[in-house]
Protein backbone atom coordinates (compact mmCIF):
# COMPACT_ATOMS: atom_id res chain seq x y z
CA UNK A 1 21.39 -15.10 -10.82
CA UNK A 2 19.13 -12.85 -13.34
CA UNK A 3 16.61 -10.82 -12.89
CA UNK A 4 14.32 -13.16 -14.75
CA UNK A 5 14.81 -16.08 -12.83
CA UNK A 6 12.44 -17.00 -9.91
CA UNK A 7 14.38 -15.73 -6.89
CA UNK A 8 13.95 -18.13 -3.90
CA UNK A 9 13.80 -17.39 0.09
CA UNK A 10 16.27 -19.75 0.07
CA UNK A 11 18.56 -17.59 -2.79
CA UNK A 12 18.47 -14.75 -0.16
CA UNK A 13 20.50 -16.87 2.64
CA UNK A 14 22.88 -18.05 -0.01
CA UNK A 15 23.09 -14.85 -2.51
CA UNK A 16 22.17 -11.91 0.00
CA UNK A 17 24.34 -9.06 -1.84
CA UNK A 18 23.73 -9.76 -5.05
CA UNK A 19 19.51 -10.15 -3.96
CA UNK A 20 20.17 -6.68 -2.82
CA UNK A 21 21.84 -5.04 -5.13
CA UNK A 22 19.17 -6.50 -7.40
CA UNK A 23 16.98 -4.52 -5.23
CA UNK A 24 18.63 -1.53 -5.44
CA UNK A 25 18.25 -1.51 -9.17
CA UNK A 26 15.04 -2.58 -10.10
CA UNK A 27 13.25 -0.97 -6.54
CA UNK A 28 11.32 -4.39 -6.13
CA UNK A 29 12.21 -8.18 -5.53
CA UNK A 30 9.61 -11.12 -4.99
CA UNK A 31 11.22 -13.83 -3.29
CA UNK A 32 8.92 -16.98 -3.55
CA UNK A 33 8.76 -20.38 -1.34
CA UNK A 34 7.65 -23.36 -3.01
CA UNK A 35 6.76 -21.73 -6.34
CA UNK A 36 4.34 -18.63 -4.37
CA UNK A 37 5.41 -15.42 -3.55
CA UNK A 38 6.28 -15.28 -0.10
CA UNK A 39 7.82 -11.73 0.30
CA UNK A 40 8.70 -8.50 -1.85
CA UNK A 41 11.52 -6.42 -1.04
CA UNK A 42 11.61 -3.02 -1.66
CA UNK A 43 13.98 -0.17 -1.62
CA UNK A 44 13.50 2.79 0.31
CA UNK A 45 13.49 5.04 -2.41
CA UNK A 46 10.42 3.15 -3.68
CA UNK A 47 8.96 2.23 -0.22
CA UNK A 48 8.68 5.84 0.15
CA UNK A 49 7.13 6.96 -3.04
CA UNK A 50 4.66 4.56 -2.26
CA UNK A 51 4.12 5.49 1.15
CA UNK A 52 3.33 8.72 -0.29
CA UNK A 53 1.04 7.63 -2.96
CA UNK A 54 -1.06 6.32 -0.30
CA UNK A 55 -1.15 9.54 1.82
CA UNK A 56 -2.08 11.40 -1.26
CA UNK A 57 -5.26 9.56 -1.95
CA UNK A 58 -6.18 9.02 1.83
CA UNK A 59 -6.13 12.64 1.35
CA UNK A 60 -8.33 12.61 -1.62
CA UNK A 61 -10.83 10.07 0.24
CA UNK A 62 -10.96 12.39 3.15
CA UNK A 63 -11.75 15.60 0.77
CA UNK A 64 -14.39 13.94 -1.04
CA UNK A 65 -16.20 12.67 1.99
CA UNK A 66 -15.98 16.45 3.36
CA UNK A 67 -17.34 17.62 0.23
CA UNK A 68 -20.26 14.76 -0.11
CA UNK A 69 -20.62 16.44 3.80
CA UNK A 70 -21.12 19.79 2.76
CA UNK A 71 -23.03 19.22 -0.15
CA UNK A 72 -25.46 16.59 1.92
CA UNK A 73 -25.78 19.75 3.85
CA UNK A 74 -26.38 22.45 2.08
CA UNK A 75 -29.63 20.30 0.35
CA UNK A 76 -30.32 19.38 4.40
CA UNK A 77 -30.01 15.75 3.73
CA UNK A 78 -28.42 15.28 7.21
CA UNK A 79 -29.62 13.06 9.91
CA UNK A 80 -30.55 13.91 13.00
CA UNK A 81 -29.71 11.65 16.15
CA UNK A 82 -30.06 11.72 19.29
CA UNK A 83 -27.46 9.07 20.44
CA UNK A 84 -24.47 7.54 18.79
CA UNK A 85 -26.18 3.86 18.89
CA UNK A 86 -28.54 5.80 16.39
CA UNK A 87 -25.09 5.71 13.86
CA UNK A 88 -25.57 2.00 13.83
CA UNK A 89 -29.23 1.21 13.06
């Protein structure tokens, strides 16, 4: 089985190893059922680097919210309530 071909859920009962060794080498693997991806495998390595991708700009969000924050402040552009319903109007 290539890389090229369209690797079934089916191929992963029958060819398990080889599916992950495929894995292993090119960090991804979509498995499709009935010609749509079902899953994607990945390998840890990449799982990871992804994970932290996502951290990093969750991190970036969060600083630029703080920073639209201070800056809605400092031109006293904040709203006052009195209650949290008054979040939701």
């Amino acid at each position: 089985m290539d890389n090229l071909s369209l690797n079934t859920v089916s191929d992963l009962q029958k060819n398990y190893f080889q599916l992950l060794n495929l894995v292993e080498k090119n960090k991804k693997l979509t498995l499709y059922r009935y010609k749509k991806p079902a899953v994607v495998l990945l390998s840890p390595a990449f799982f990871l680097r992804l994970i932290k991708i996502k951290e990093k700009y969750e991190e970036f969000l969060a600083l630029r919210k703080i920073d639209n924050y201070q800056k809605a402040k400092k031109a006293g552009k904040l709203l006052q309530s009195s209650s949290v319903e008054d979040l939701f109007k």
